[in-house]
PDB file of N, CA and C in Angstrom:
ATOM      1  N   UNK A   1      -1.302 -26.255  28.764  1.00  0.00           N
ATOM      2  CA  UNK A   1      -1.267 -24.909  28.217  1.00  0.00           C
ATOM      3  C   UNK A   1       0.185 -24.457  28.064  1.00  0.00           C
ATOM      4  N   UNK A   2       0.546 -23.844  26.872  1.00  0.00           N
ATOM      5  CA  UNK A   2       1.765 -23.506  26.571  1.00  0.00           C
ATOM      6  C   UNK A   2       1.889 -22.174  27.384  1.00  0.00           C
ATOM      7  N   UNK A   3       3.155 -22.025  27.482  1.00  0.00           N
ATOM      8  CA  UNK A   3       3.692 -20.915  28.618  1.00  0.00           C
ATOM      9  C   UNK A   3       4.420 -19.755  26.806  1.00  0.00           C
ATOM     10  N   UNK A   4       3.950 -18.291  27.185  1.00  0.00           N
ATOM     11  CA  UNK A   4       4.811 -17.824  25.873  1.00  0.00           C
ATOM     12  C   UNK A   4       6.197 -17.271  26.593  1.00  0.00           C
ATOM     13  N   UNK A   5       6.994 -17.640  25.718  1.00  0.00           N
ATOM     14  CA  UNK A   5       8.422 -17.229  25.791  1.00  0.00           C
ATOM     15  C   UNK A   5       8.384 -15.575  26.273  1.00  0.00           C
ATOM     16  N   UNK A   6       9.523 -15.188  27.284  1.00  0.00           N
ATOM     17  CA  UNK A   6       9.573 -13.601  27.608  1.00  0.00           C
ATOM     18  C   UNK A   6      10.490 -13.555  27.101  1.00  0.00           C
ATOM     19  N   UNK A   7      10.586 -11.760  26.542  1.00  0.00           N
ATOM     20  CA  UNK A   7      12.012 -11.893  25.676  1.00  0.00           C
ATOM     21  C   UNK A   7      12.833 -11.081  26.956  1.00  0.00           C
ATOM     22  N   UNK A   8      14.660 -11.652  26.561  1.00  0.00           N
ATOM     23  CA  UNK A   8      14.998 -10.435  27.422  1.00  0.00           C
ATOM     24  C   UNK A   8      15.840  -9.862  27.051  1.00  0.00           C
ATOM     25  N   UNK A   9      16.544  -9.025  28.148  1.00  0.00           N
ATOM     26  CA  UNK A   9      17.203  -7.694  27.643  1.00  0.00           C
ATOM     27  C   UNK A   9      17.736  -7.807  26.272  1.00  0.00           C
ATOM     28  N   UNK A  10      18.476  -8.704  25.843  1.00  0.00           N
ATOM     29  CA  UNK A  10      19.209  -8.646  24.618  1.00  0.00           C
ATOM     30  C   UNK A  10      17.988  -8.039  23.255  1.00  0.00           C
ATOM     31  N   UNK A  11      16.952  -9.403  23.686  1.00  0.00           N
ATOM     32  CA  UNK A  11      15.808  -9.646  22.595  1.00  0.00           C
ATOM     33  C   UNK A  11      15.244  -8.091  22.411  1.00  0.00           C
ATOM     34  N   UNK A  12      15.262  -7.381  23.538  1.00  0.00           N
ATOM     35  CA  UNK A  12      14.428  -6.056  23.397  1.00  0.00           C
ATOM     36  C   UNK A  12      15.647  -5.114  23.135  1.00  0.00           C
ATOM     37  N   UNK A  13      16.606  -5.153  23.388  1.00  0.00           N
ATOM     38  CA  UNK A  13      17.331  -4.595  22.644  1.00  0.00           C
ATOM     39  C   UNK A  13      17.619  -4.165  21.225  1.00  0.00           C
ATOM     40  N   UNK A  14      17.269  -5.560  20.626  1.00  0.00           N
ATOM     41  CA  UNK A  14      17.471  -5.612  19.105  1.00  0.00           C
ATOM     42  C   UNK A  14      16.091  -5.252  18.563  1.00  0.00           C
ATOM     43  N   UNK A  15      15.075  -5.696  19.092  1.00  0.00           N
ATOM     44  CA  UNK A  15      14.142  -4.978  18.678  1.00  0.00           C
ATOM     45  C   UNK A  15      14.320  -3.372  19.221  1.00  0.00           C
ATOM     46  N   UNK A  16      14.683  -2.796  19.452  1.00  0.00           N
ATOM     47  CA  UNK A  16      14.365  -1.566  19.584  1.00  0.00           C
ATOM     48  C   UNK A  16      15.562  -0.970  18.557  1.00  0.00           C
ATOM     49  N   UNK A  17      16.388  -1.531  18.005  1.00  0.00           N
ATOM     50  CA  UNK A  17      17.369  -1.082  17.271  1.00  0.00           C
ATOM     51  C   UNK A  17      17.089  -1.549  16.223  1.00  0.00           C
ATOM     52  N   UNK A  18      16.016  -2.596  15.923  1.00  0.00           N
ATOM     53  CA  UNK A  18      15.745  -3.079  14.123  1.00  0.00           C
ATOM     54  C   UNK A  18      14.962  -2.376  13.373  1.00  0.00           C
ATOM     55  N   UNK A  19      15.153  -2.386  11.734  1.00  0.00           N
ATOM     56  CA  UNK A  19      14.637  -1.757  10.983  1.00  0.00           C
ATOM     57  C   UNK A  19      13.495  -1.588  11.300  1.00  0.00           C
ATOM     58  N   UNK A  20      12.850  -1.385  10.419  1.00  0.00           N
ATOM     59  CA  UNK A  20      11.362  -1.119   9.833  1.00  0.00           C
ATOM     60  C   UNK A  20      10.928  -2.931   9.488  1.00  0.00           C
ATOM     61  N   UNK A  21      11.661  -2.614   8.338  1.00  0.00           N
ATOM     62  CA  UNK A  21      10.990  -4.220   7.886  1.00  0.00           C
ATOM     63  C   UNK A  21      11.230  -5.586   8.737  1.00  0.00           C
ATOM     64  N   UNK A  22      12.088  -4.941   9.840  1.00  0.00           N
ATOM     65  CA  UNK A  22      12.572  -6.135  10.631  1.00  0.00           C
ATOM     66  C   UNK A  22      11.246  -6.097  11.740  1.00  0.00           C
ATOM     67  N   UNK A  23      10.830  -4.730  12.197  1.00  0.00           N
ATOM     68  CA  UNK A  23       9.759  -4.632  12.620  1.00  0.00           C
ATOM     69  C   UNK A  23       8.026  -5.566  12.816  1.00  0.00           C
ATOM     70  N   UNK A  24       8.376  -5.187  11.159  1.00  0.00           N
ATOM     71  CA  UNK A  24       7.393  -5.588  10.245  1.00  0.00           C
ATOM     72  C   UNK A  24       7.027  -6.907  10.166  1.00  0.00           C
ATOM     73  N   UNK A  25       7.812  -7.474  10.000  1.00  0.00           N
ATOM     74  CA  UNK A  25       8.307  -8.970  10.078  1.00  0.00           C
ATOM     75  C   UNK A  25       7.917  -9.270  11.225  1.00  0.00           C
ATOM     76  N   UNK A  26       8.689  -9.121  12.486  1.00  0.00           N
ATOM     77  CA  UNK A  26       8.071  -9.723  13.392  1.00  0.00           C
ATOM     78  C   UNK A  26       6.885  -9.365  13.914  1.00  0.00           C
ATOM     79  N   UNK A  27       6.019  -8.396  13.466  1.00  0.00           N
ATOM     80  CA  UNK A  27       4.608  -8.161  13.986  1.00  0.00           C
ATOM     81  C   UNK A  27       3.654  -9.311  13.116  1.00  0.00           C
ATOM     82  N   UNK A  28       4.231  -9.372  12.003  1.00  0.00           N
ATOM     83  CA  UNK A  28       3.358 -10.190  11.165  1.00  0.00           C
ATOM     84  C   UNK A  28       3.763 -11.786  11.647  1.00  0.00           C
ATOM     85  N   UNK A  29       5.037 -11.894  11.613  1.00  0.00           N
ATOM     86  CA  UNK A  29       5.222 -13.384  12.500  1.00  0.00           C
ATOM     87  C   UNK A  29       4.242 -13.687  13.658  1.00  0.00           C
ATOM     88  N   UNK A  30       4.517 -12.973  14.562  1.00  0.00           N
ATOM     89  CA  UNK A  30       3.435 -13.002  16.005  1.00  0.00           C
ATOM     90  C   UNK A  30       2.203 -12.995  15.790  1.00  0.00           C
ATOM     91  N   UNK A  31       1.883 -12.050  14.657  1.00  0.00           N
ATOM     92  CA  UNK A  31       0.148 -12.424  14.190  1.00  0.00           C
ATOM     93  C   UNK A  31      -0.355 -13.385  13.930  1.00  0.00           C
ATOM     94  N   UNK A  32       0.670 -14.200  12.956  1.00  0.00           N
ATOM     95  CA  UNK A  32       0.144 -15.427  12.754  1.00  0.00           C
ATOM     96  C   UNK A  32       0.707 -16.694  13.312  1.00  0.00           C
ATOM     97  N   UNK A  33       1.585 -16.617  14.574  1.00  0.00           N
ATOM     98  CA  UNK A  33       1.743 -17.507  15.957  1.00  0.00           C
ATOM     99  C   UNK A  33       0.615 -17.608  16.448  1.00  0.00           C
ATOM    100  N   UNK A  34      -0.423 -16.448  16.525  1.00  0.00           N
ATOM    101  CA  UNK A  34      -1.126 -16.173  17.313  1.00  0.00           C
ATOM    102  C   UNK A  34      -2.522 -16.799  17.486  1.00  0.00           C
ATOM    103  N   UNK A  35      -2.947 -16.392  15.872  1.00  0.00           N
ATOM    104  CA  UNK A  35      -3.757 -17.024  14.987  1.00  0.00           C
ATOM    105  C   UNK A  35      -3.458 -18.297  15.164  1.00  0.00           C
ATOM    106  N   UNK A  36      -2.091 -19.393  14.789  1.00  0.00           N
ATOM    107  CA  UNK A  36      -2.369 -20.787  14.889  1.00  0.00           C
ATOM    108  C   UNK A  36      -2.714 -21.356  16.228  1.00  0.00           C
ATOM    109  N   UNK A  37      -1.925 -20.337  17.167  1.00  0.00           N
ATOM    110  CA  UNK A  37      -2.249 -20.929  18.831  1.00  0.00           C
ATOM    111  C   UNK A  37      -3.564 -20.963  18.949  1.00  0.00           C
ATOM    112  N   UNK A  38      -4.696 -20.314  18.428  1.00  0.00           N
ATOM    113  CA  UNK A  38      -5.915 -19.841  19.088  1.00  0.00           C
ATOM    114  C   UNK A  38      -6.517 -20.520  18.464  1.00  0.00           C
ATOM    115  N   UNK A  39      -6.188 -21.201  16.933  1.00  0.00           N
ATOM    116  CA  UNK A  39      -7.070 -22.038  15.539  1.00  0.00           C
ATOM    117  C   UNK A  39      -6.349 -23.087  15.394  1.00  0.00           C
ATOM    118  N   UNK A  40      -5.919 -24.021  17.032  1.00  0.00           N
ATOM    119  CA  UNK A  40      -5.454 -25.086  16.603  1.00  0.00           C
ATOM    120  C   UNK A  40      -6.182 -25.820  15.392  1.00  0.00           C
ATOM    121  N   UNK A  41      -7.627 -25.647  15.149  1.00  0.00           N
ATOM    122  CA  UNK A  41      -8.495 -26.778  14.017  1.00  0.00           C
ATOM    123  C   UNK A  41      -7.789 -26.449  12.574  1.00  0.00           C
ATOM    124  N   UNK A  42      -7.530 -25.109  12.721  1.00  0.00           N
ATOM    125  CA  UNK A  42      -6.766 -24.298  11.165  1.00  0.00           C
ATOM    126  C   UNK A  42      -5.274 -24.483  10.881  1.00  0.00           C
ATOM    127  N   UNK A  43      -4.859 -25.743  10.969  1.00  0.00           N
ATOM    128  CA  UNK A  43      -3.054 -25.782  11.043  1.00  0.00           C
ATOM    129  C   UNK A  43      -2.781 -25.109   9.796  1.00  0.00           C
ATOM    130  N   UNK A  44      -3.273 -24.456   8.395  1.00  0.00           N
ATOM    131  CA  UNK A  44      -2.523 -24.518   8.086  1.00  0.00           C
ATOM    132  C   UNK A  44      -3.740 -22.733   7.240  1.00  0.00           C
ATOM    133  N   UNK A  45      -2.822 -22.030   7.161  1.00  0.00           N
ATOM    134  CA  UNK A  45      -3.554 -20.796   6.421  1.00  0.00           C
ATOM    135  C   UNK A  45      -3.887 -20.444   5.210  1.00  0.00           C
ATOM    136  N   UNK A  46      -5.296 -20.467   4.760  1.00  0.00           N
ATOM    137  CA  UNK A  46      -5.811 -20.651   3.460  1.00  0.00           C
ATOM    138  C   UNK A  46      -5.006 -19.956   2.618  1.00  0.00           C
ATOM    139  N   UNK A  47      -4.892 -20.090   0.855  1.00  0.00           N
ATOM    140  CA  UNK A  47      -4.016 -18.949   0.078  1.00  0.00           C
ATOM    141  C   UNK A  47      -4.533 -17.851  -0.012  1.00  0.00           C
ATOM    142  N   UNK A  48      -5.358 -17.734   0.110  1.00  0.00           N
ATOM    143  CA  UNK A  48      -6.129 -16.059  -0.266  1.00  0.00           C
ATOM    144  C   UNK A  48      -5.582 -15.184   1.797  1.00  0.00           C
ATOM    145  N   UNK A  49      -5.694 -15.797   2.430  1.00  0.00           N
ATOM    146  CA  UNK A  49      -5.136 -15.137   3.454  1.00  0.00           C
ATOM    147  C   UNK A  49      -3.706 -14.962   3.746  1.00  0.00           C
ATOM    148  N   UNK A  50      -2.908 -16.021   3.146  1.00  0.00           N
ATOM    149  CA  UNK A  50      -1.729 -15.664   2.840  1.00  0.00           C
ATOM    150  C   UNK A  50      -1.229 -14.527   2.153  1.00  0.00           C
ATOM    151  N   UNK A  51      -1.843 -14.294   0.749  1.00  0.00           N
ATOM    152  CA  UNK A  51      -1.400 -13.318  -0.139  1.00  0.00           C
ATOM    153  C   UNK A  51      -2.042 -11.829   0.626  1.00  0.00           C
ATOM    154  N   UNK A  52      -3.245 -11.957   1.350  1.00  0.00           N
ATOM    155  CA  UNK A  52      -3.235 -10.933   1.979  1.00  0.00           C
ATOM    156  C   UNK A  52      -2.331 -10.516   2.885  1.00  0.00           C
ATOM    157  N   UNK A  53      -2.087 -11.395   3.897  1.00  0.00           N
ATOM    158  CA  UNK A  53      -0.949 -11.124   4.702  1.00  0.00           C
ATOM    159  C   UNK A  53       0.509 -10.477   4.133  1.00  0.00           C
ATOM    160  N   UNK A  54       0.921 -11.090   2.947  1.00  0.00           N
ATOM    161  CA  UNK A  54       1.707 -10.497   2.270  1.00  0.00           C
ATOM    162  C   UNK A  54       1.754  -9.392   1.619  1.00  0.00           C
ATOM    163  N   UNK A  55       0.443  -8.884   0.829  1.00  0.00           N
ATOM    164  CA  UNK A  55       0.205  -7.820   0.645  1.00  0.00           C
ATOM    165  C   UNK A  55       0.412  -6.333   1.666  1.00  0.00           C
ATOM    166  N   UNK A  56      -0.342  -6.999   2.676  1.00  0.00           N
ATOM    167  CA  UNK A  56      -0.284  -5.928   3.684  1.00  0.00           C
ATOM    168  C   UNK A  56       1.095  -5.437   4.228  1.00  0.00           C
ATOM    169  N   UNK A  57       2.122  -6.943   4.203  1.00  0.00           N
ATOM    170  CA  UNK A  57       3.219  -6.487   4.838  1.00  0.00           C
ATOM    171  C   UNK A  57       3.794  -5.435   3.812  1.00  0.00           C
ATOM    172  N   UNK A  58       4.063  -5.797   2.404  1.00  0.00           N
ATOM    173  CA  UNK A  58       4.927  -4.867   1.006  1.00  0.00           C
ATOM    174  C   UNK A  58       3.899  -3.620   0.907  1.00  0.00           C
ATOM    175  N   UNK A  59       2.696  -3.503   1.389  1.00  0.00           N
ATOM    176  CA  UNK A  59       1.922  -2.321   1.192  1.00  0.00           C
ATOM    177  C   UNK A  59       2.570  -1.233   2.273  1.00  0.00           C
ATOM    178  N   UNK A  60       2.592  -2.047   3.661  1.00  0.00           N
ATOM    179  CA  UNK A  60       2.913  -1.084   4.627  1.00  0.00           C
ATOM    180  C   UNK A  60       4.661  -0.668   4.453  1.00  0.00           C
ATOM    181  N   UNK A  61       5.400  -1.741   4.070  1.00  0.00           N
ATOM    182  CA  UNK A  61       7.167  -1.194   4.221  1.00  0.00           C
ATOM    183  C   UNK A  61       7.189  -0.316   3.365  1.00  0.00           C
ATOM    184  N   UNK A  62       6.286  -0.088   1.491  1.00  0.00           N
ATOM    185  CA  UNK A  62       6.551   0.546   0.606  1.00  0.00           C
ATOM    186  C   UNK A  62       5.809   2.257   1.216  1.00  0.00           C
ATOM    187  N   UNK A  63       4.783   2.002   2.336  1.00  0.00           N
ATOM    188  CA  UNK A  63       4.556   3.506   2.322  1.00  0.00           C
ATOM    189  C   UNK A  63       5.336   3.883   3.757  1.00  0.00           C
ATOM    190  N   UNK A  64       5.645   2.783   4.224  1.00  0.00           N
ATOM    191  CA  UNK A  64       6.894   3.584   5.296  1.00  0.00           C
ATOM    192  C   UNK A  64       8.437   4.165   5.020  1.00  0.00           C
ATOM    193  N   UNK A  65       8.879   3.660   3.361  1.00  0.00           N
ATOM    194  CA  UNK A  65       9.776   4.284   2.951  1.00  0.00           C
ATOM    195  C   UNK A  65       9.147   5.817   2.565  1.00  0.00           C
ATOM    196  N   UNK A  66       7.952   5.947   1.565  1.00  0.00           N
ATOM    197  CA  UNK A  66       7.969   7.080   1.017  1.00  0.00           C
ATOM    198  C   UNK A  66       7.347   8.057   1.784  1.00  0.00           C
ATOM    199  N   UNK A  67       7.115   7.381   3.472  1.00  0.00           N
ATOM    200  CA  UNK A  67       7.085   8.821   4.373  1.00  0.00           C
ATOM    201  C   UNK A  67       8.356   9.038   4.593  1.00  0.00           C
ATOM    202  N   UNK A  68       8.712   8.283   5.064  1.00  0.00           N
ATOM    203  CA  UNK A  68      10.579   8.487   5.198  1.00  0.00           C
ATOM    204  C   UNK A  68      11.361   9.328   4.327  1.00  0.00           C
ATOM    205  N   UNK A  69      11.085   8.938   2.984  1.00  0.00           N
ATOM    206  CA  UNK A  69      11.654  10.034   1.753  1.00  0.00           C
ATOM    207  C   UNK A  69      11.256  11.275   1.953  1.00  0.00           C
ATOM    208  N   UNK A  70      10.450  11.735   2.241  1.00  0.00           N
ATOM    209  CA  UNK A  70       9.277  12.438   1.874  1.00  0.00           C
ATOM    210  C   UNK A  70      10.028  13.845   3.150  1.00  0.00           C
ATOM    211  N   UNK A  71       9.780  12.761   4.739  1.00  0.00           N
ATOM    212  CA  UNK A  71      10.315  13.467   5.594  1.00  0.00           C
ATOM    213  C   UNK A  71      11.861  14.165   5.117  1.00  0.00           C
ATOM    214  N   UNK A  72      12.430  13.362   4.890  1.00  0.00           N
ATOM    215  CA  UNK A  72      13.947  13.958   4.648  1.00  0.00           C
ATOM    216  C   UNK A  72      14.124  14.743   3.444  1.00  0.00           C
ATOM    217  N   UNK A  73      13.247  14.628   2.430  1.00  0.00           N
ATOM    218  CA  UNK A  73      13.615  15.624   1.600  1.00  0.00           C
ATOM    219  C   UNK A  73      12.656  17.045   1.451  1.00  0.00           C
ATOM    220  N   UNK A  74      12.002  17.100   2.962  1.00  0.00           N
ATOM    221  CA  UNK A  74      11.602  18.446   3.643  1.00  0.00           C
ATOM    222  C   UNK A  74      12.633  18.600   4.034  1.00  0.00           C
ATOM    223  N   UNK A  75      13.217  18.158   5.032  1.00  0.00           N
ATOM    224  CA  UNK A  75      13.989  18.171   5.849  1.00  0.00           C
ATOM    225  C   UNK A  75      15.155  19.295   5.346  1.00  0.00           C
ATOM    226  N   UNK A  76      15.625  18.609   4.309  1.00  0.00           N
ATOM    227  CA  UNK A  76      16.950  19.002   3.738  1.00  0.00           C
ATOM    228  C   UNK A  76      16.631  20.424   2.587  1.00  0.00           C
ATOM    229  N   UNK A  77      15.310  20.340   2.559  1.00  0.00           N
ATOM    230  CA  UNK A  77      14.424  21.391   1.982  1.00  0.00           C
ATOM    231  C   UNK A  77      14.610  22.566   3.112  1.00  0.00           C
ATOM    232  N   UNK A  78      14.284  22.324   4.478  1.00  0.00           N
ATOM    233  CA  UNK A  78      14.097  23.612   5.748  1.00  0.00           C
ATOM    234  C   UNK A  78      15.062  23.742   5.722  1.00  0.00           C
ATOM    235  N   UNK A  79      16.351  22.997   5.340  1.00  0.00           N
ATOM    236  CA  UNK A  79      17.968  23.192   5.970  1.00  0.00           C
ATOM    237  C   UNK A  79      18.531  24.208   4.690  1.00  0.00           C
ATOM    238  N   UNK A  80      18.241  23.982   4.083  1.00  0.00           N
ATOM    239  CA  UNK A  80      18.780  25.203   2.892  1.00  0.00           C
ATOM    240  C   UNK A  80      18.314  26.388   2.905  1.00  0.00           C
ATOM    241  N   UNK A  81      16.789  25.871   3.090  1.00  0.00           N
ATOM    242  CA  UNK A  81      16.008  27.390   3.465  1.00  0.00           C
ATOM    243  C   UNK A  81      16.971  28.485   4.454  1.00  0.00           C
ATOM    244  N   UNK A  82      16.867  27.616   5.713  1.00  0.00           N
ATOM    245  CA  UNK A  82      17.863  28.440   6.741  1.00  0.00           C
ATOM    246  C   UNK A  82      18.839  28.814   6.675  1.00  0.00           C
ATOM    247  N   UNK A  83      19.799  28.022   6.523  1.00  0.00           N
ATOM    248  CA  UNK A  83      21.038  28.222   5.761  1.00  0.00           C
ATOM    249  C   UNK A  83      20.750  29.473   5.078  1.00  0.00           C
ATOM    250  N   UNK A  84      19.726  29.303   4.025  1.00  0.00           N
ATOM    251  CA  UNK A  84      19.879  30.485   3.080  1.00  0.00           C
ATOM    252  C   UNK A  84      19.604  31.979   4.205  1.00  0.00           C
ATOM    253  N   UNK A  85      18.903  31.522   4.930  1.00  0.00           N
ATOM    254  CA  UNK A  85      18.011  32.670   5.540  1.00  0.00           C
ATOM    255  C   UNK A  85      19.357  33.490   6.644  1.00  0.00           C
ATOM    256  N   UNK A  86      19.982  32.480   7.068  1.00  0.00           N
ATOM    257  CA  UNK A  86      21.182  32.752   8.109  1.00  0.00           C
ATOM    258  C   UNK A  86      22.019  33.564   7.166  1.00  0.00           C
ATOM    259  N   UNK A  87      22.811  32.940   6.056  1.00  0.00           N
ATOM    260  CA  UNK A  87      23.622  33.752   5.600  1.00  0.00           C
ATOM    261  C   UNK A  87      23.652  35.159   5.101  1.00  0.00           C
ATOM    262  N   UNK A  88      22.229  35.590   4.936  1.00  0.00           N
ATOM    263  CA  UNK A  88      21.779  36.583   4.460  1.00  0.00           C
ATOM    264  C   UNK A  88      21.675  37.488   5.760  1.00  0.00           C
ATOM    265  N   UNK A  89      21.093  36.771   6.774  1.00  0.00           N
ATOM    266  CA  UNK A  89      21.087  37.898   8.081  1.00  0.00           C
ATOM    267  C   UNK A  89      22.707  38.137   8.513  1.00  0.00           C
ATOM    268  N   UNK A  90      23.514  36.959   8.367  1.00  0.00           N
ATOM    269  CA  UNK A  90      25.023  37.715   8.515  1.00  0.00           C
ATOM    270  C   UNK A  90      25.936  38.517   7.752  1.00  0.00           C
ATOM    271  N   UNK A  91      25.482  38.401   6.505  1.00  0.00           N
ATOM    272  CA  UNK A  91      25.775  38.874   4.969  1.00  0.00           C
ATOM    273  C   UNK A  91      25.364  40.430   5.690  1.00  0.00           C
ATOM    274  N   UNK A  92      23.971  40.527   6.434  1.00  0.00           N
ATOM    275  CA  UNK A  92      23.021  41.733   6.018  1.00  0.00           C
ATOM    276  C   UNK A  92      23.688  42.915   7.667  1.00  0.00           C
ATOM    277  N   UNK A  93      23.998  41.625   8.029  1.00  0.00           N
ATOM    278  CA  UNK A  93      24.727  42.529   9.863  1.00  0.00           C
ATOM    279  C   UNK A  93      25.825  42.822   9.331  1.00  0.00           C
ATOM    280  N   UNK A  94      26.998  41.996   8.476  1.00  0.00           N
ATOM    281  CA  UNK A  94      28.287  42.584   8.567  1.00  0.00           C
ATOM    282  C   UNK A  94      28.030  44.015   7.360  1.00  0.00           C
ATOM    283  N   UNK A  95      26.941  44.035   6.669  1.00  0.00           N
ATOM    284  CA  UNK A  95      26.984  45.317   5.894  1.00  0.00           C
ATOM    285  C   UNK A  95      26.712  45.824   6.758  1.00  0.00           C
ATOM    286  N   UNK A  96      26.134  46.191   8.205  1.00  0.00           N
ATOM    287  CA  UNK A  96      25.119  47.132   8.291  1.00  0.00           C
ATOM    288  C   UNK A  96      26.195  47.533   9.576  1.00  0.00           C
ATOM    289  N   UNK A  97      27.057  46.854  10.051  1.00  0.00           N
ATOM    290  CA  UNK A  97      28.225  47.223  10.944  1.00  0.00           C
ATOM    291  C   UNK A  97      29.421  47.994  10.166  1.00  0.00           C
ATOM    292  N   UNK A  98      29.653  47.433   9.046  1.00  0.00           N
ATOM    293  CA  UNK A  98      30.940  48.013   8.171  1.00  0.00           C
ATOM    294  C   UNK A  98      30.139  49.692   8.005  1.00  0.00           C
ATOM    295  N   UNK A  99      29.042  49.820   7.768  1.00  0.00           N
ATOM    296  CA  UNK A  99      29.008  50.983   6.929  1.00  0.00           C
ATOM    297  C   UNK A  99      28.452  51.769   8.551  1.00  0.00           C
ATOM    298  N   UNK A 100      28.123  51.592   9.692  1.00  0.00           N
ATOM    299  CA  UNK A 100      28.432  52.324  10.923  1.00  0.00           C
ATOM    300  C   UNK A 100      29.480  52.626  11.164  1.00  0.00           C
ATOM    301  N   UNK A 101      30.424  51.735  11.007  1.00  0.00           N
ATOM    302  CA  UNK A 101      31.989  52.277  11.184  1.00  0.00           C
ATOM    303  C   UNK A 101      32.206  53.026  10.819  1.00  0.00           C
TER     304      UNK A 101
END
């Protein structure tokens, strides 16, 4: 029985600092380590499960960018808002101090 490799500090390091698709990648690598360890009879993975596998990976990175987009250009959407909203409450205090004076 094969013993599985532990990763260490370094290995979890870099995973915790890699992309998305680097992510991605290695979840789908390990899936199908996993799969051959368990289907020694299956050495080798039919094409129609391949292209799925592939599919799934470009399906999932393409909608983890356009949450990503999506997030940041709220983001930068609330930041103007405020911005706008701030300058106006200091705009609206220094009138409202000048004309107490």
């Amino acid at each position: 029985m094969e013993q599985i490799p532990r990763c260490t500090l370094s290995d979890c390091e870099k995973r915790r600092n890699d992309s998305v698709f680097g992510k991605l990648t290695r979840m789908l690598y390990f899936i199908i380590t996993q799969y051959m360890h368990y289907n020694r009879y299956i050495m080798k993975l039919c094409g129609l499960e391949a292209i799925m596998i592939v599919l799934v990976l470009f399906v999932s990175v393409a909608l983890c960018k356009v949450v990503k987009n999506h997030r940041t250009k709220r983001g930068r959407e609330k930041r103007k808002e405020s911005m706008y909203l701030l300058s106006n409450a200091l705009v609206g205090t220094k009138g409202s101090v000048e004309s107490y004076l």
